[in-house]
Protein backbone atom coordinates (compact mmCIF):
# COMPACT_ATOMS: atom_id res chain seq x y z
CA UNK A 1 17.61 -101.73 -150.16
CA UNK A 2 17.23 -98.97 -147.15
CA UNK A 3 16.22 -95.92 -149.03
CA UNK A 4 13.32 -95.92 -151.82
CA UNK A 5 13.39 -93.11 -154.25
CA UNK A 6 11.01 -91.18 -152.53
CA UNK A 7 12.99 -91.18 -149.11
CA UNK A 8 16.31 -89.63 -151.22
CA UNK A 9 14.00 -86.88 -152.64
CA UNK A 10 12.69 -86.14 -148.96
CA UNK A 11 16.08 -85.74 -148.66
CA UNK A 12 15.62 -81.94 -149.94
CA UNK A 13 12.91 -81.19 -146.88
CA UNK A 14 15.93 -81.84 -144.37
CA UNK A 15 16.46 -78.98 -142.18
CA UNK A 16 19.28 -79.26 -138.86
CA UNK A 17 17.55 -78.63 -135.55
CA UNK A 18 19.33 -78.18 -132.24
CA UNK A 19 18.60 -76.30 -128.88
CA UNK A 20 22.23 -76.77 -126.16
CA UNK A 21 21.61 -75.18 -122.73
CA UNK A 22 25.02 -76.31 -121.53
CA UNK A 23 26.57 -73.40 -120.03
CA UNK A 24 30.21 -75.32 -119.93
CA UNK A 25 29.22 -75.25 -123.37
CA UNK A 26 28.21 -71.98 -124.41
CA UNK A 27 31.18 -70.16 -122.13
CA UNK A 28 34.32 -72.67 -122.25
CA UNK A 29 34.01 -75.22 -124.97
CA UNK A 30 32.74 -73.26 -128.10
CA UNK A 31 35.17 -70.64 -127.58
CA UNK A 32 38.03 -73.64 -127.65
CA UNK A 33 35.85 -75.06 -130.56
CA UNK A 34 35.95 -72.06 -132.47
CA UNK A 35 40.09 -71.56 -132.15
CA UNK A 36 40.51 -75.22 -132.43
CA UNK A 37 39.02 -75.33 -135.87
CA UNK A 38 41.26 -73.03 -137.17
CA UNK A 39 43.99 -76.00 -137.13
CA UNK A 40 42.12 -77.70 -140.34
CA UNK A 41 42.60 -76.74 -143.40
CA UNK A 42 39.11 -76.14 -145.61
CA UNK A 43 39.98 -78.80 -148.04
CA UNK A 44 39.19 -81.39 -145.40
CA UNK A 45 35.65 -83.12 -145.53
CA UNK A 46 33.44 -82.70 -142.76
CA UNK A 47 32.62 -85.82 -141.86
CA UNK A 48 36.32 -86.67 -142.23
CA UNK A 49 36.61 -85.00 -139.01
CA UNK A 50 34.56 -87.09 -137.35
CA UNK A 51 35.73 -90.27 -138.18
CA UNK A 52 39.63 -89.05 -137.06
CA UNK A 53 38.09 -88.08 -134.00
CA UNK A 54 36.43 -91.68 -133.77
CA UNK A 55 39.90 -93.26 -134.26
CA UNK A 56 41.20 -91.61 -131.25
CA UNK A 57 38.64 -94.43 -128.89
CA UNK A 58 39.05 -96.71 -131.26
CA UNK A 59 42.88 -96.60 -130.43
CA UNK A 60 42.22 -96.05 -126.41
CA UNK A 61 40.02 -99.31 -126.93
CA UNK A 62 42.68 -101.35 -128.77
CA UNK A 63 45.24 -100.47 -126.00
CA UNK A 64 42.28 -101.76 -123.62
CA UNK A 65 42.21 -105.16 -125.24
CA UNK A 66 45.86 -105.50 -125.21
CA UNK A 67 46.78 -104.27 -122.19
CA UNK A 68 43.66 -105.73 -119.97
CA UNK A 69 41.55 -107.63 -122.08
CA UNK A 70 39.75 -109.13 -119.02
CA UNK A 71 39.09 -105.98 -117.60
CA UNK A 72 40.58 -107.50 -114.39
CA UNK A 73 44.53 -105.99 -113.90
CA UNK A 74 44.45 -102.38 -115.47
CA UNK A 75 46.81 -100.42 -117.67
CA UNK A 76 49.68 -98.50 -117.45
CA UNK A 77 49.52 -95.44 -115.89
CA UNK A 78 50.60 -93.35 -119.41
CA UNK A 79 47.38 -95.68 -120.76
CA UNK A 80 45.05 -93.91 -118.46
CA UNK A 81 46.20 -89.93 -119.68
CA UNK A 82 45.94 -91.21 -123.74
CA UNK A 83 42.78 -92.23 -123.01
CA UNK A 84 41.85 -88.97 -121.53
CA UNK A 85 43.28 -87.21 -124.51
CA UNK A 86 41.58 -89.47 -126.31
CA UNK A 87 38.50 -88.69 -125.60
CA UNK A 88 38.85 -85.19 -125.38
CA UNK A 89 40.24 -85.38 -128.95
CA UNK A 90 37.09 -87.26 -129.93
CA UNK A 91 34.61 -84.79 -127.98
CA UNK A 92 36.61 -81.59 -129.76
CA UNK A 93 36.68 -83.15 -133.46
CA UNK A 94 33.21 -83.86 -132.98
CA UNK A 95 31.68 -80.53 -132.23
CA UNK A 96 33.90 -78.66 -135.03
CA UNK A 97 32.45 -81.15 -137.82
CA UNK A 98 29.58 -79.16 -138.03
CA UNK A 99 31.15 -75.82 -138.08
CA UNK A 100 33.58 -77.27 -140.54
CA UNK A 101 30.62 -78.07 -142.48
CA UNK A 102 29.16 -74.56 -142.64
CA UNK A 103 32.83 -73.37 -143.11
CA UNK A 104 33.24 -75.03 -146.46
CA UNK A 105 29.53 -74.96 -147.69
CA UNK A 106 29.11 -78.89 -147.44
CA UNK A 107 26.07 -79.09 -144.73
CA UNK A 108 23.91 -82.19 -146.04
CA UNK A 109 22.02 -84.54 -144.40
CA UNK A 110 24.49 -86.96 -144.51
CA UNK A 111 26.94 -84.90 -142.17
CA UNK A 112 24.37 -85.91 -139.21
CA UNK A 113 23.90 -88.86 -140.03
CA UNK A 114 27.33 -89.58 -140.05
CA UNK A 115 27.61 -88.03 -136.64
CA UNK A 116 25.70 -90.02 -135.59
CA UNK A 117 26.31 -92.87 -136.64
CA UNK A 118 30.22 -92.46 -134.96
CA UNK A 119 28.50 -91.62 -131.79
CA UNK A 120 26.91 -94.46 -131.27
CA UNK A 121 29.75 -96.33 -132.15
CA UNK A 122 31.84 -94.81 -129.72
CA UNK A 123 29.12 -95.05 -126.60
CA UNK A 124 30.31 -98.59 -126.43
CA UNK A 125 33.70 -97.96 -127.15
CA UNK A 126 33.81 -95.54 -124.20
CA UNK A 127 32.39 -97.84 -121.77
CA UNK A 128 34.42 -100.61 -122.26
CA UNK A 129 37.36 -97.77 -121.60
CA UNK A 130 35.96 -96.95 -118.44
CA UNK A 131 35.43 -100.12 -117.19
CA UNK A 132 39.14 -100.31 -117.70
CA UNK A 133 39.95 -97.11 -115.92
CA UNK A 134 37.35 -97.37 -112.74
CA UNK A 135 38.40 -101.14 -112.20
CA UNK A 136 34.75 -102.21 -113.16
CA UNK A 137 35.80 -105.91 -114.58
CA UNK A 138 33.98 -108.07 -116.05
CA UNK A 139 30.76 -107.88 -114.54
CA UNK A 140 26.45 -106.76 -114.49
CA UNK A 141 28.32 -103.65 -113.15
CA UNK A 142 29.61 -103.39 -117.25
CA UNK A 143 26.62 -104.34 -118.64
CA UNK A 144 24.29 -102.18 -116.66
CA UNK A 145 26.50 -98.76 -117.31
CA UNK A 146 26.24 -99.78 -120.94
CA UNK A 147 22.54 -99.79 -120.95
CA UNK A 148 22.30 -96.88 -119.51
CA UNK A 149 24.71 -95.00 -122.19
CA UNK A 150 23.03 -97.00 -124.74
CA UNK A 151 19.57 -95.86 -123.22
CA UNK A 152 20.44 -92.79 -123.09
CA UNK A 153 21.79 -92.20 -126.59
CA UNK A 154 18.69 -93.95 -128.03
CA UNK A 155 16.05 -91.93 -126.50
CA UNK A 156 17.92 -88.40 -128.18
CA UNK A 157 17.70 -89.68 -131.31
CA UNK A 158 14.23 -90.62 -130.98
CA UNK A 159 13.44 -87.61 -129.27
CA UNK A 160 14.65 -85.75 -132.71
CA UNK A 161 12.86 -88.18 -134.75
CA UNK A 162 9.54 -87.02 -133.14
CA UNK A 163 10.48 -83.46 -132.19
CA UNK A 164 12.91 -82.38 -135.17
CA UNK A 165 14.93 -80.75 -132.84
CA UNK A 166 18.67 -82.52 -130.98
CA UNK A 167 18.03 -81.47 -127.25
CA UNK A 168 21.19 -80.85 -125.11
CA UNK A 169 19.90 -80.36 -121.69
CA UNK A 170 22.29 -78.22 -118.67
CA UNK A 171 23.63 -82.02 -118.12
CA UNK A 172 23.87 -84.12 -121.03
CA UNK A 173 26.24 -87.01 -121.62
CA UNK A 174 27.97 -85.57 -124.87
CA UNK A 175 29.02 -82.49 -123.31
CA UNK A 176 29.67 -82.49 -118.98
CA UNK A 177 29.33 -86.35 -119.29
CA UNK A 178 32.39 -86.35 -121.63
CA UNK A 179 34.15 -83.87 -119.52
CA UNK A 180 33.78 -86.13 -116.40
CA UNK A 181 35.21 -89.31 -117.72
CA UNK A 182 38.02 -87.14 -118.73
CA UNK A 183 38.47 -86.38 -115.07
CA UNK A 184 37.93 -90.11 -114.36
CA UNK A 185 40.56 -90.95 -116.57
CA UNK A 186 43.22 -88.80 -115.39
CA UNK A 187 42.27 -89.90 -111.45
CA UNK A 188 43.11 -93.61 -112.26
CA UNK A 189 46.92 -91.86 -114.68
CA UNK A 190 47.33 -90.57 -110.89
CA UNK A 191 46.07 -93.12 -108.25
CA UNK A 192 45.68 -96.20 -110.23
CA UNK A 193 42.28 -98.05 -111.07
CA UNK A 194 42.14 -99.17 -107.70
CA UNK A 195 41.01 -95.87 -106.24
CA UNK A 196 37.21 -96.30 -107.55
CA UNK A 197 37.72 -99.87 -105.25
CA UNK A 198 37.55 -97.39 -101.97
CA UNK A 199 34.24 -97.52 -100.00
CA UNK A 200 32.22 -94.53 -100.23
CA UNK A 201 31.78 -94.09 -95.93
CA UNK A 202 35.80 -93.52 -96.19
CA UNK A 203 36.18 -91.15 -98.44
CA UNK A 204 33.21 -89.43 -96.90
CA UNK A 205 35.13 -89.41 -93.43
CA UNK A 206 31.54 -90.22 -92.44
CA UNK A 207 30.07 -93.29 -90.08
CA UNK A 208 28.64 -95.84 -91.67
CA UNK A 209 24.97 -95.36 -91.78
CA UNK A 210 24.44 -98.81 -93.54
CA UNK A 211 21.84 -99.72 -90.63
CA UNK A 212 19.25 -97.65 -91.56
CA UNK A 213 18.57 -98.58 -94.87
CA UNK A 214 17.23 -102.22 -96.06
CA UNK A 215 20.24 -105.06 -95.54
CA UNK A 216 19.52 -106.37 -98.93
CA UNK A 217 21.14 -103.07 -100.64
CA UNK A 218 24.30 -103.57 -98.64
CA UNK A 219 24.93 -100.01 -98.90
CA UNK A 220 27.68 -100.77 -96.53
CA UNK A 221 29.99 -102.41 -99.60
CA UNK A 222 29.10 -99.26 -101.61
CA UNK A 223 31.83 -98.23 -103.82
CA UNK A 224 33.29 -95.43 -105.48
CA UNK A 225 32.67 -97.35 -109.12
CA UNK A 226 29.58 -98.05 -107.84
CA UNK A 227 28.21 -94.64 -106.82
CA UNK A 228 29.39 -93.74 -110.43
CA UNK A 229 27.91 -95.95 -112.40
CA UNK A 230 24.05 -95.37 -110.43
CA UNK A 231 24.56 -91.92 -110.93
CA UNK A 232 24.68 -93.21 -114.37
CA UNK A 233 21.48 -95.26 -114.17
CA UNK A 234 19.56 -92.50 -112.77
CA UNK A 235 20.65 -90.40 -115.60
CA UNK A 236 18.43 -92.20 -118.02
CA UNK A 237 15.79 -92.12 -115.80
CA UNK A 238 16.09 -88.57 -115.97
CA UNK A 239 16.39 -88.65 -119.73
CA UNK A 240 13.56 -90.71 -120.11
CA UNK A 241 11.51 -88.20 -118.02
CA UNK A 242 12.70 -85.22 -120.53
CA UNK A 243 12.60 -86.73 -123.74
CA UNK A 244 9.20 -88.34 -123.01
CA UNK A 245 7.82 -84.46 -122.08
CA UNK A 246 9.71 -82.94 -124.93
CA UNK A 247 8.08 -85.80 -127.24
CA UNK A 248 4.77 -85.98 -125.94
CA UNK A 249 4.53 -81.55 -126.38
CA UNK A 250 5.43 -81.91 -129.54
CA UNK A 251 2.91 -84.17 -130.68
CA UNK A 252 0.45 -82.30 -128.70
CA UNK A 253 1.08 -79.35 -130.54
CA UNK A 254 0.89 -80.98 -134.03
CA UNK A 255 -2.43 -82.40 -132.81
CA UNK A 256 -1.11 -86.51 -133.28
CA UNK A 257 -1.77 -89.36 -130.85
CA UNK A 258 0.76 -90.35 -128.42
CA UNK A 259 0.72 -94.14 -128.62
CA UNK A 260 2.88 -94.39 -131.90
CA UNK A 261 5.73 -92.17 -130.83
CA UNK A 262 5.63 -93.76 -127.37
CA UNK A 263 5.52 -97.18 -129.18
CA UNK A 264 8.82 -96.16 -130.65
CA UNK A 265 10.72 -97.21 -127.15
CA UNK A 266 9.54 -100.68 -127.21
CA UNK A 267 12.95 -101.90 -129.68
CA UNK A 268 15.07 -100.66 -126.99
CA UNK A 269 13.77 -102.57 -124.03
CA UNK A 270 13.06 -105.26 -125.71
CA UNK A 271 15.90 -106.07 -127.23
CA UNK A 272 17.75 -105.26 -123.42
CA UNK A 273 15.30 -107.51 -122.11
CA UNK A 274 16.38 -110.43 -124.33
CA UNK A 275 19.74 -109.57 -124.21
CA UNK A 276 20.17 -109.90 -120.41
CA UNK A 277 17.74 -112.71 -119.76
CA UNK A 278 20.18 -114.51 -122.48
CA UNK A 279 23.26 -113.31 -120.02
CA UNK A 280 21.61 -114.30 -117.20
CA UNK A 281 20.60 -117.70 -118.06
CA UNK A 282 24.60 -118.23 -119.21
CA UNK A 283 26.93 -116.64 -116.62
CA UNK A 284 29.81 -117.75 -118.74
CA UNK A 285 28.88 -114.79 -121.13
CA UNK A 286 29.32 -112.13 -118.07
CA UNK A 287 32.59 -113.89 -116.78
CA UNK A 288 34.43 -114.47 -119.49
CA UNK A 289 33.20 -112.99 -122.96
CA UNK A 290 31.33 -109.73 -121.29
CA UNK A 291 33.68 -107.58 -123.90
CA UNK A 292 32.61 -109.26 -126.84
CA UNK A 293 28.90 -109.41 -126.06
CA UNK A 294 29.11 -105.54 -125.14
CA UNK A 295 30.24 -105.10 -128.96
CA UNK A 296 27.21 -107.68 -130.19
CA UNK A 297 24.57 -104.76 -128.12
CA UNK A 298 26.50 -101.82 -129.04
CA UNK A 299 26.35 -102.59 -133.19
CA UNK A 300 22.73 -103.73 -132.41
CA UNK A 301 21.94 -100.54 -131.00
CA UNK A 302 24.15 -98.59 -133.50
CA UNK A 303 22.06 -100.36 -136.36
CA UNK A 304 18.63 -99.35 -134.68
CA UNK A 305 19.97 -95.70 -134.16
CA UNK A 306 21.15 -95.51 -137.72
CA UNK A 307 17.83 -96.75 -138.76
CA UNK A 308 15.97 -93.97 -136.58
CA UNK A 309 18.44 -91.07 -137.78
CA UNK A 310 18.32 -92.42 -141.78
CA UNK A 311 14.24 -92.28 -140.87
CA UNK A 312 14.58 -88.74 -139.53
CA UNK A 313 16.08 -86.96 -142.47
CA UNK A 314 14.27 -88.57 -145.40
CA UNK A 315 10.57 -88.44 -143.12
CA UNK A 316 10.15 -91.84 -143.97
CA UNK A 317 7.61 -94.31 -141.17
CA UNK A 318 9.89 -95.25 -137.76
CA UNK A 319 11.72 -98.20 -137.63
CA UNK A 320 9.66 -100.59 -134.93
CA UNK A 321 10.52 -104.00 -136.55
CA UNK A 322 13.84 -104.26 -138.35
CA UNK A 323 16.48 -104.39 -135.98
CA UNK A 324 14.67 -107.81 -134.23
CA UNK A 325 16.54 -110.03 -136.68
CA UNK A 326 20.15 -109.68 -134.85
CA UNK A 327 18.12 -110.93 -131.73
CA UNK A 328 17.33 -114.42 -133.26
CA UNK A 329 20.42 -116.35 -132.16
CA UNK A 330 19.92 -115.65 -128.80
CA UNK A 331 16.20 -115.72 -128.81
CA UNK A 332 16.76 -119.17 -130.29
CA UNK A 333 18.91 -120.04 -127.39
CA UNK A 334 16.58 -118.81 -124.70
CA UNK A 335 13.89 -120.92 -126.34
CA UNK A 336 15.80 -123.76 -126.18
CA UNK A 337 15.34 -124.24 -122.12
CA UNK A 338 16.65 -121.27 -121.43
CA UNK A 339 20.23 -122.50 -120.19
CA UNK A 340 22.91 -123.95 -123.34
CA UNK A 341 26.33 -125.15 -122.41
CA UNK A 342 28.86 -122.64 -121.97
CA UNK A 343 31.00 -123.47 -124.70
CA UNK A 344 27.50 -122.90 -127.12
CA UNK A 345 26.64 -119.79 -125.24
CA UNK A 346 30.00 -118.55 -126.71
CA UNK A 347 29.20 -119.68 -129.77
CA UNK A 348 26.04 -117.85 -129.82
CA UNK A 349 27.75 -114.63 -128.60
CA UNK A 350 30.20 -114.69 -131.45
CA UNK A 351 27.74 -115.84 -134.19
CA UNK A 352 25.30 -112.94 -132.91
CA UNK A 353 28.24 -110.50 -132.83
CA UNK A 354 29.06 -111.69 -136.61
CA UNK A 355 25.21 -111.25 -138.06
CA UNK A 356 25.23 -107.70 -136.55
CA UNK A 357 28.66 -106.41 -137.62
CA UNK A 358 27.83 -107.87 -140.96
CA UNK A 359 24.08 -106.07 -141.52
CA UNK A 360 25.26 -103.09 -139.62
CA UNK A 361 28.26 -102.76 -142.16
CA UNK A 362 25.66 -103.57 -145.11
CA UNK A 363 23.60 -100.95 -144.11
CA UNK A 364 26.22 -98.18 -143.97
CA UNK A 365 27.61 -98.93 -147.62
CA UNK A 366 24.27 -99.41 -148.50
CA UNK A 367 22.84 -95.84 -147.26
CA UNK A 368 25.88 -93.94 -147.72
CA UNK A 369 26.74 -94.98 -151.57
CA UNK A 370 22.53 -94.18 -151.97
CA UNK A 371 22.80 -90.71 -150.60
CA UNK A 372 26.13 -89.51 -152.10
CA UNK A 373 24.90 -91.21 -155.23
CA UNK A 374 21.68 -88.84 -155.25
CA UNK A 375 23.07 -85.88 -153.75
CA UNK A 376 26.06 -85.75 -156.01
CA UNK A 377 28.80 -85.73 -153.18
CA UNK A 378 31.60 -87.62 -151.80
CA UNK A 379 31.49 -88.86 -148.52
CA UNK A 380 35.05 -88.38 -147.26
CA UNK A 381 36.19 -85.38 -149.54
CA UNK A 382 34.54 -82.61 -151.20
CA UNK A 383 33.53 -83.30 -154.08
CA UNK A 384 32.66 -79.66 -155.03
CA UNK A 385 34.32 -76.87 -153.48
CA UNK A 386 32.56 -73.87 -153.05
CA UNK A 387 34.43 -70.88 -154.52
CA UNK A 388 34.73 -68.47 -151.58
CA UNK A 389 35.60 -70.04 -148.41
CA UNK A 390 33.33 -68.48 -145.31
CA UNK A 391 35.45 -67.71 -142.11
CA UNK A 392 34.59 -69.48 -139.00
């Protein structure tokens, strides 16, 4: 359905690409990496790996949903140092898939897809955790940090679509961003969720300079959460700066016009676009069902990425239409005068949430069975051991 036969023989022309400048990277984590890899044994699969390093937010989120579903009252302090571990857990299991991979002999295309495909899976998960931990509630404060992550994510992977090459800048979200909501984590085990409540002029110790800037910011309410969470938006302003130069080189070089690849970002903001004009035409949605309709964007954008990534290794055309399906429900509802009753704008949000978990979950059987079909592999266990194990 996804893959044509001549996008599983491309399959053969895949070739990893990667350039990290993190120095926490290079001079703290790989070293850890390295050792920490040592704890697996080198009859477990790759991408394996990955997925128990997934499970780790998946559990952090489930203790989320039971312990402050409404993102309004917080969770036990012990709540706020498994998340940390968590996360940490997920960060380490997902840089040693890789060298698990080249350990055993079982790099394949499918191994980044995979990767991939978890990552974007867990940039919602993780916001929805630290909404939790920095007392964020249920809010455009929620939905605005997950655009950003979501933003963020999308323009890497389209950035290696065009490019070939996974850029990792000094600063990038799955290496010091990690690191930080560790430390965010382990502030609210200590001080409570309450902490990122304090204005930013009192932790400062400064006056409050409020007057000189416009009243309409009201910089003077400016809190900790708050300060976070711009940083955040700036971010992909940054990354939209970077991955737009690294893009628009590249295509330079290869002597192709610009306008395609650039046409490439259009999915993104337009399905954001119709996705908070929906939420802000129904209020209800942010107030009292924000967690759900964060899960309905994150599988949307998890579907487009996967589309992108499955794109990437078999050099088939990029994906600019498919994924604007999931957004009929609500673009039905805008359509329909813009406002529906609150108990339908639920409705929506659930029956949107239900059309994207169910194509989102087609496609993964769908590609996965295709590629370990053609490549002759399993996609949880090795299928075929090689005879003499490498050392890491």
């Amino acid at each position: 359905m996804y893959l044509s036969k001549q996008n599983l023989d491309n399959l053969k022309l895949y070739k990893y690409s990667s350039i990290d400048k993190s120095l926490l990277s290079k001079y703290v984590l790989k070293p850890y990496w390295s050792k920490f890899l040592l704890l697996f044994p080198t009859s477990m699969a790759p991408n394996l790996i990955t997925l128990s390093g997934l499970s780790f937010v998946v559990a952090n989120v489930a203790t989320v949903l039971y312990y402050d579903p409404g993102l309004e009252h917080g969770c036990p302090p012990w709540a706020y140092v498994t998340f940390a571990l968590g996360l940490w857990f997920y960060q380490s299991f997902d840089s040693i898939d890789g060298m698990q991979a080249r350990r055993t002999g079982q790099s394949s295309p499918l191994g980044e897809m995979f990767d991939h495909g978890c990552d974007a899976i867990n940039t919602t998960l993780e916001v929805i955790v630290t909404c939790s931990t920095i007392n964020v509630h249920q809010s455009w404060w929620a939905l605005a940090s997950q655009f950003a992550c979501l933003g963020s994510f999308y323009l890497t992977t389209w950035e290696e679509y065009h490019t070939g090459t996974l850029y990792l800048s000094e600063f990038s979200g799955p290496v010091e961003g990690i690191v930080m909501v560790v430390g965010l984590h382990l502030v609210s085990a200590c001080y409570g969720p309450q902490v990122w409540d304090t204005p930013v002029f009192r932790v400062l110790g400064t006056r409050d300079y409020s007057f000189l800037l416009p009243a309409w910011l009201h910089i003077e309410t400016l809190e900790l959460k708050h300060l976070f969470l711009a940083t955040g938006v700036l971010g992909l302003g940054f990354n939209i700066l970077g991955a737009s130069y690294n893009v628009i080189q590249a295509r330079r070089a290869k002597g192709q016009a610009l306008g395609p690849a650039l046409a490439g970002l259009a999915p993104f903001f337009i399905s954001s676009a119709i996705t908070s004009t929906f939420a802000y035409l129904n209020p209800t949605i942010v107030t009292h069902v924000c967690i759900p309709f964060m899960f309905y964007v994150g599988t949307c954008l998890a579907y487009s990425v996967g589309l992108m990534i499955t794109a990437h290794v078999t050099h088939a055309d990029f994906p600019y239409l498919t994924p604007y399906f999931l957004l009929l429900p609500m673009i039905g509802a805008i359509a329909f005068d813009g406002r529906v009753g609150p108990q339908e704008a639920l409705i929506v949000v659930w029956m949107s949430l239900g059309l994207a978990v169910g194509v989102y979950g087609s496609f993964i059987v769908d590609v996965i069975g295709d590629i370990t079909q053609h490549l002759d592999i399993w996609c949880l266990s090795i299928k075929h051991p090689q005879k003499e194990v490498k050392r890491a």
